[in-house]
N, C-alpha and C. Protein backbone atom coordinates (compact mmCIF):
# COMPACT_ATOMS: atom_id res chain seq x y z
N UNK A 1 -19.44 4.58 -49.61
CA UNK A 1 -20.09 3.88 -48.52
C UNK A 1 -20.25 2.39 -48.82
N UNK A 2 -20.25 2.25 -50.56
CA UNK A 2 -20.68 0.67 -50.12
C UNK A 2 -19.05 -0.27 -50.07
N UNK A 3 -18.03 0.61 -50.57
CA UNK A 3 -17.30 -0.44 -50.39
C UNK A 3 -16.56 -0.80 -48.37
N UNK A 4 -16.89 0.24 -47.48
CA UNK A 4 -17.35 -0.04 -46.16
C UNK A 4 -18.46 -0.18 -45.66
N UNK A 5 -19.14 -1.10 -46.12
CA UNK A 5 -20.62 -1.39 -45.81
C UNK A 5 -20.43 -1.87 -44.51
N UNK A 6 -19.91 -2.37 -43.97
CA UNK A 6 -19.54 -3.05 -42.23
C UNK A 6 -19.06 -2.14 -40.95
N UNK A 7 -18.52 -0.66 -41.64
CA UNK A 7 -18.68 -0.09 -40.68
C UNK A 7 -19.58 0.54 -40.14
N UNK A 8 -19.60 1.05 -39.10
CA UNK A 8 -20.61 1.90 -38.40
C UNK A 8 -20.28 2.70 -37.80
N UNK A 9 -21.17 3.73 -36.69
CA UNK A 9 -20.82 4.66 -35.60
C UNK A 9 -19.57 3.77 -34.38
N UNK A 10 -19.73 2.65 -34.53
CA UNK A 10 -18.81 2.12 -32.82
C UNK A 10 -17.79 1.89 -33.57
N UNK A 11 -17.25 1.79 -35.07
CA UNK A 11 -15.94 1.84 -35.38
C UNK A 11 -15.39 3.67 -35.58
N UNK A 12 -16.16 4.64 -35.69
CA UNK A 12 -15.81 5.82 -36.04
C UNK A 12 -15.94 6.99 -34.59
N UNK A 13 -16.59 6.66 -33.99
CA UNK A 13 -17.08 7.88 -33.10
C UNK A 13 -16.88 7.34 -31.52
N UNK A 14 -15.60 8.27 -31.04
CA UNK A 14 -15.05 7.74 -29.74
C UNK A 14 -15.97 7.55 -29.03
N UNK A 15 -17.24 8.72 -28.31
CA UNK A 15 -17.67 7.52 -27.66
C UNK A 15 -18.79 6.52 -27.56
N UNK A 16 -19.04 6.01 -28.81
CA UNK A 16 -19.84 4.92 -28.97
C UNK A 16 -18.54 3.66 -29.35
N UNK A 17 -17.36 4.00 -29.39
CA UNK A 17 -16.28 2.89 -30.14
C UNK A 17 -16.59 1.94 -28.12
N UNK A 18 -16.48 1.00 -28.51
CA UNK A 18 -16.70 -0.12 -27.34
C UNK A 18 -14.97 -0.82 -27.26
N UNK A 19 -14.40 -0.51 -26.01
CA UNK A 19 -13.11 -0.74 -25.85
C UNK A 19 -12.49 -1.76 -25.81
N UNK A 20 -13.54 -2.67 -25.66
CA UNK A 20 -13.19 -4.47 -25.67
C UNK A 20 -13.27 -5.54 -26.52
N UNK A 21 -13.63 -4.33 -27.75
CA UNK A 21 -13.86 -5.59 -28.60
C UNK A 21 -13.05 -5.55 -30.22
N UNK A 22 -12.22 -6.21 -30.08
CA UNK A 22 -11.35 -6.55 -31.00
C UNK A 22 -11.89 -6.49 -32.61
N UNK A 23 -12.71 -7.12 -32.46
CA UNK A 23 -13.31 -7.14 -33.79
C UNK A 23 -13.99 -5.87 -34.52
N UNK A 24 -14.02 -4.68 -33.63
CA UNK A 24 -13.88 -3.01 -34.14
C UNK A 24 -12.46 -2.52 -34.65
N UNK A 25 -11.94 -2.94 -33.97
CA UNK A 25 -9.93 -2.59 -34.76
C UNK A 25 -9.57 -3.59 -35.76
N UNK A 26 -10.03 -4.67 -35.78
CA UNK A 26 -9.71 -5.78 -37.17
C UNK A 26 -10.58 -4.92 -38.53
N UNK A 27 -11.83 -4.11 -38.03
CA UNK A 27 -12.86 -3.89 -39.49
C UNK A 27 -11.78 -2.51 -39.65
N UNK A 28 -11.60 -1.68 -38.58
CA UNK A 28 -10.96 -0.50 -39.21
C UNK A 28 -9.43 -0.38 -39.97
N UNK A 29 -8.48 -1.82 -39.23
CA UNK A 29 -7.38 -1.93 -40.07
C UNK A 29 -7.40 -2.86 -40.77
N UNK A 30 -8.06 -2.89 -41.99
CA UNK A 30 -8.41 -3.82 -42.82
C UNK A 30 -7.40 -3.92 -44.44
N UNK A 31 -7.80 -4.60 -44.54
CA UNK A 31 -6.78 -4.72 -46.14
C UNK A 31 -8.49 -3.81 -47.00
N UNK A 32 -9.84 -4.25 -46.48
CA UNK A 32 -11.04 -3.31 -47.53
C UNK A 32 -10.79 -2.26 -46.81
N UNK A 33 -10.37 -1.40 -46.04
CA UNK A 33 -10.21 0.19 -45.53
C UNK A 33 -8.90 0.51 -46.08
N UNK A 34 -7.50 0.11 -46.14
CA UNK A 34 -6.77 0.50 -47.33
C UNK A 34 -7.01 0.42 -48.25
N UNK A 35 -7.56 -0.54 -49.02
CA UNK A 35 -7.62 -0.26 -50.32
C UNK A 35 -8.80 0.66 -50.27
N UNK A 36 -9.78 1.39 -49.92
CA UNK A 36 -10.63 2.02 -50.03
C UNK A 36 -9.87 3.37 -49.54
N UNK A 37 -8.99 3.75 -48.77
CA UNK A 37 -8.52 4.96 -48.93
C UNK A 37 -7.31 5.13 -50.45
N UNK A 38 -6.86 4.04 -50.89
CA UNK A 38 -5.72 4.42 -51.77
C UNK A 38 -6.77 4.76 -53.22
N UNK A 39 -8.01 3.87 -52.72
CA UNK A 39 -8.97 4.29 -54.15
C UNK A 39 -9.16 5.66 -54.09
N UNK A 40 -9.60 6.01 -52.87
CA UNK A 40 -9.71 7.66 -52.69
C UNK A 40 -8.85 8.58 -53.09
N UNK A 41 -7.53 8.01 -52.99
CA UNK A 41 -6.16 8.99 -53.33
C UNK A 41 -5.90 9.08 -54.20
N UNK A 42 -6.24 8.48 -55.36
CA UNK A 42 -6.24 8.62 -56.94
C UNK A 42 -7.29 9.59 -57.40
N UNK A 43 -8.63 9.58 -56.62
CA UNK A 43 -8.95 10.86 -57.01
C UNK A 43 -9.51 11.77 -56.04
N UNK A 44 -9.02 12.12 -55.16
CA UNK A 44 -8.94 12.97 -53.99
C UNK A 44 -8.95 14.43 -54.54
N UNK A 45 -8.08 15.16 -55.67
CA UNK A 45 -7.74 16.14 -56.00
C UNK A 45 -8.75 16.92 -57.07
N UNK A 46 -9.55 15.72 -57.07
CA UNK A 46 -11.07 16.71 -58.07
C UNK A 46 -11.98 17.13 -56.94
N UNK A 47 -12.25 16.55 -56.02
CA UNK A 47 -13.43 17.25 -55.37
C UNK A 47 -13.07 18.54 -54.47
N UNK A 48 -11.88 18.75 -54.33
CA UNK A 48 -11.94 20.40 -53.55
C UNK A 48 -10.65 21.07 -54.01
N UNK A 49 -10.22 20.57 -55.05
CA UNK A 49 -8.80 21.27 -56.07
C UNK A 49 -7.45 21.28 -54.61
N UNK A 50 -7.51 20.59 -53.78
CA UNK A 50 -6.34 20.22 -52.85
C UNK A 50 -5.51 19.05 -53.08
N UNK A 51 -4.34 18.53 -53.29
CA UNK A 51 -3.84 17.30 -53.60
C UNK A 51 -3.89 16.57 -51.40
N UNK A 52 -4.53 15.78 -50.81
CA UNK A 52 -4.45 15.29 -50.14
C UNK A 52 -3.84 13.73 -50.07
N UNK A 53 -3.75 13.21 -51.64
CA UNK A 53 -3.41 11.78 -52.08
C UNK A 53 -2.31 11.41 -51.08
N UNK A 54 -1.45 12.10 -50.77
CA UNK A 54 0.28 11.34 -50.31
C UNK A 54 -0.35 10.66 -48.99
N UNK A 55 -1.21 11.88 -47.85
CA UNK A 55 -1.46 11.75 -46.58
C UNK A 55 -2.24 10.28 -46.87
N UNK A 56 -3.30 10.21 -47.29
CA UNK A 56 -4.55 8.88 -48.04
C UNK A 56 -3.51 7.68 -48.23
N UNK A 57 -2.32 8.09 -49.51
CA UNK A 57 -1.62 6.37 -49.51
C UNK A 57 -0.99 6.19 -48.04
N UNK A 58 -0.37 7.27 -47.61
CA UNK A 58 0.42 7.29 -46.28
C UNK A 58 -0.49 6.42 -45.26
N UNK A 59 -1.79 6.68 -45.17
CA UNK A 59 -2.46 5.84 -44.07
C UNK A 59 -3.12 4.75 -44.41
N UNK A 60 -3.08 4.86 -45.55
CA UNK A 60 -3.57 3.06 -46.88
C UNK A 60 -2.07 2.30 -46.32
N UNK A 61 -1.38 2.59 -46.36
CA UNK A 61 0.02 1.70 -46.39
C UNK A 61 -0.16 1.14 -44.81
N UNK A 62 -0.32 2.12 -43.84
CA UNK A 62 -0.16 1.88 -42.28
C UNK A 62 -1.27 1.15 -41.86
N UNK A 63 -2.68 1.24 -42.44
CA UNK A 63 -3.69 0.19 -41.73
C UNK A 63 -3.56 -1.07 -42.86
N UNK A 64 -2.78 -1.10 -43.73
CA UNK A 64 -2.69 -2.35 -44.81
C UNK A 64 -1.10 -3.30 -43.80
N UNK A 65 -0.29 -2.12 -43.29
CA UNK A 65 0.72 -3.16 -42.21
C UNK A 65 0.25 -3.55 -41.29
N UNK A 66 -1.36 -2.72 -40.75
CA UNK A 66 -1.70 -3.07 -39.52
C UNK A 66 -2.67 -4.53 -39.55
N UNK A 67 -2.99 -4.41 -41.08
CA UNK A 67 -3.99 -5.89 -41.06
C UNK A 67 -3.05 -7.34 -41.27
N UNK A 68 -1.86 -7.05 -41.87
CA UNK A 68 -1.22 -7.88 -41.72
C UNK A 68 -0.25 -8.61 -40.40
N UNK A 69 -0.02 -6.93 -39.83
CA UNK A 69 0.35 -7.69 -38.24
C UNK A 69 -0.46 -8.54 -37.72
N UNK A 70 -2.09 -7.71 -37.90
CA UNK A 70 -3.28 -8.70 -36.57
C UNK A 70 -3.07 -10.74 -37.59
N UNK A 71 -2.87 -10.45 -39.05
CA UNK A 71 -2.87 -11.58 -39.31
C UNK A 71 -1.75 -12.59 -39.09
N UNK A 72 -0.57 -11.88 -39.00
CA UNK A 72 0.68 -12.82 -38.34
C UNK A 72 0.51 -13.68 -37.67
N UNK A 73 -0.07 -13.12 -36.50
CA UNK A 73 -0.72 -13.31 -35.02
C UNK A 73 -1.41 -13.97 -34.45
N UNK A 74 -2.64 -14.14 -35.84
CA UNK A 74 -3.88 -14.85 -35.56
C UNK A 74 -4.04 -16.05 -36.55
N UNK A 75 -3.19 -16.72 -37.08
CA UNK A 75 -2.96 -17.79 -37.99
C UNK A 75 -3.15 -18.87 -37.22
N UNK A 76 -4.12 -20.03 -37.35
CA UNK A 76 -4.31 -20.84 -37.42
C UNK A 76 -4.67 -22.37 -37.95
N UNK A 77 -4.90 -22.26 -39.50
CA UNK A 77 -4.54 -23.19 -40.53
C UNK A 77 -3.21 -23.13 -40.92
N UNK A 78 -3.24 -24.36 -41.22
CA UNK A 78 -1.78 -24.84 -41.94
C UNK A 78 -1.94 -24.53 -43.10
N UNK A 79 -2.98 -24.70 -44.11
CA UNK A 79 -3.16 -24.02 -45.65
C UNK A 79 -3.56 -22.59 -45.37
N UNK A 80 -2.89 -22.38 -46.85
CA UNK A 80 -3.07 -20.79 -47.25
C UNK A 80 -4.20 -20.41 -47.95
N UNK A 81 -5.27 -19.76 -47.06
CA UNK A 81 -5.91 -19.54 -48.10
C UNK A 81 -6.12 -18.33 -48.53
N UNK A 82 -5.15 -17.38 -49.45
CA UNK A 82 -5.59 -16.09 -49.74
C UNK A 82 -4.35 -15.16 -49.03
N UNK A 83 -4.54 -15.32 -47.79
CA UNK A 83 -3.72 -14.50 -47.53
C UNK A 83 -2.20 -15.30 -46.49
N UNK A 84 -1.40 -15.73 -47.22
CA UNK A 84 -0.38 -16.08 -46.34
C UNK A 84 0.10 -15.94 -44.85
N UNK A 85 -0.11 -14.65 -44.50
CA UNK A 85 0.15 -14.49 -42.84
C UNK A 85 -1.03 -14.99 -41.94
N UNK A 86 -2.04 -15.72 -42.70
CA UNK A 86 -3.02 -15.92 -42.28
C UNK A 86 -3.17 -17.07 -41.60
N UNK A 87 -1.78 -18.08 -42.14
CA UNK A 87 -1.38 -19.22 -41.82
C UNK A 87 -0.86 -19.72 -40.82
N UNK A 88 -0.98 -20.53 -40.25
CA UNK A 88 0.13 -21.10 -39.19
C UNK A 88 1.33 -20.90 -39.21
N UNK A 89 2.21 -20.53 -38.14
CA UNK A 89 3.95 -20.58 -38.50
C UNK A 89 4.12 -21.87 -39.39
N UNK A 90 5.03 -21.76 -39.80
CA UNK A 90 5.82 -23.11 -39.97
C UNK A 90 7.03 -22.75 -41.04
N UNK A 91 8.36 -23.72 -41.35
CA UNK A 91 9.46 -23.08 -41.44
C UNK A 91 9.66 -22.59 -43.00
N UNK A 92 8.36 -22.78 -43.71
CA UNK A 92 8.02 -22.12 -45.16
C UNK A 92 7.09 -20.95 -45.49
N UNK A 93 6.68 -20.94 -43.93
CA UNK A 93 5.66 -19.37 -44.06
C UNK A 93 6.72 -18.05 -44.08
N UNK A 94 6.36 -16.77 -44.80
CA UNK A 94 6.32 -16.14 -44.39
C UNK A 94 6.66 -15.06 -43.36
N UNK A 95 6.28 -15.81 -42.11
CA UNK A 95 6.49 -14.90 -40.41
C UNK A 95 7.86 -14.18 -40.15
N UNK A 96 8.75 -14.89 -40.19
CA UNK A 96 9.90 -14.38 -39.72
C UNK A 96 10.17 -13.34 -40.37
N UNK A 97 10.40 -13.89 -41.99
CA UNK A 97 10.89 -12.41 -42.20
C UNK A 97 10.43 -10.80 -42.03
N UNK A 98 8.49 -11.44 -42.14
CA UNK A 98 7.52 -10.22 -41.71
C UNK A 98 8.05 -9.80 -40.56
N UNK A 99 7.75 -10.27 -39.39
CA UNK A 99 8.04 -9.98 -38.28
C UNK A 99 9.48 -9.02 -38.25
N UNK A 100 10.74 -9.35 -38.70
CA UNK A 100 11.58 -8.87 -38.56
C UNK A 100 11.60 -7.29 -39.36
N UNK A 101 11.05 -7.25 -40.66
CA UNK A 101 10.74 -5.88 -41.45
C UNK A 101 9.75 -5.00 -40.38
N UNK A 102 8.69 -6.10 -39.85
CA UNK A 102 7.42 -5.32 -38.75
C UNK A 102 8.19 -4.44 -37.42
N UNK A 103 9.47 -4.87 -36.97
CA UNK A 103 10.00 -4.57 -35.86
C UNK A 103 10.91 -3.32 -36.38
N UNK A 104 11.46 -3.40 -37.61
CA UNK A 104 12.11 -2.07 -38.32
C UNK A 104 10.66 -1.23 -38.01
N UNK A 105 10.00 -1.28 -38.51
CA UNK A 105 8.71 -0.05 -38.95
C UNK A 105 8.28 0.02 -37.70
N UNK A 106 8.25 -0.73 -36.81
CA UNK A 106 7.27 -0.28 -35.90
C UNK A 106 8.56 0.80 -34.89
């Protein structure tokens, strides 16, 4: 719980989730909600003797592409800070090639 300390009931439970507001799908596809399920998948297989790990990285990987799409998208500095897609286009970022791997996967 504490390493999702920001979520709540309106990111988890359909119907309290509020349909308009963006900033509920940015906390749930987060780069801290993948890495907090892939932490889980390393040890997933002690608490009920089931291996569930593959499904856990499987959806660590898909909301870790999904935080990087919303960041493609939403770049507005010209410096990088931290996270590269976070940046403005420009003809040394990044974007294109994302974008073009993003359009394979999606």
């Amino acid at each position: 719980m504490r390493l999702l300390h920001k979520l709540n009931d309106e990111h988890v439970i359909p119907e309290k989730i509020k349909k308009m507001k963006v900033k509920n799908a940015t906390r749930v596809f987060s780069k801290t909600m993948a890495a907090t399920l892939s932490y889980s998948a390393q040890f997933s297989h002690y608490a009920d003797g089931k291996t569930v790990s593959t499904t856990l990285k499987n959806t660590a990987d898909i909301i870790s592409f999904m935080d990087d799409l919303f960041d493609s998208v939403n770049g507005a500095n010209t410096k990088n800070r931290g996270k590269p897609l976070r940046q403005a286009v420009t003809d040394k970022s990044p974007h294109i090639a994302f974008w073009q791997e993003a359009i394979k996967k999606i």
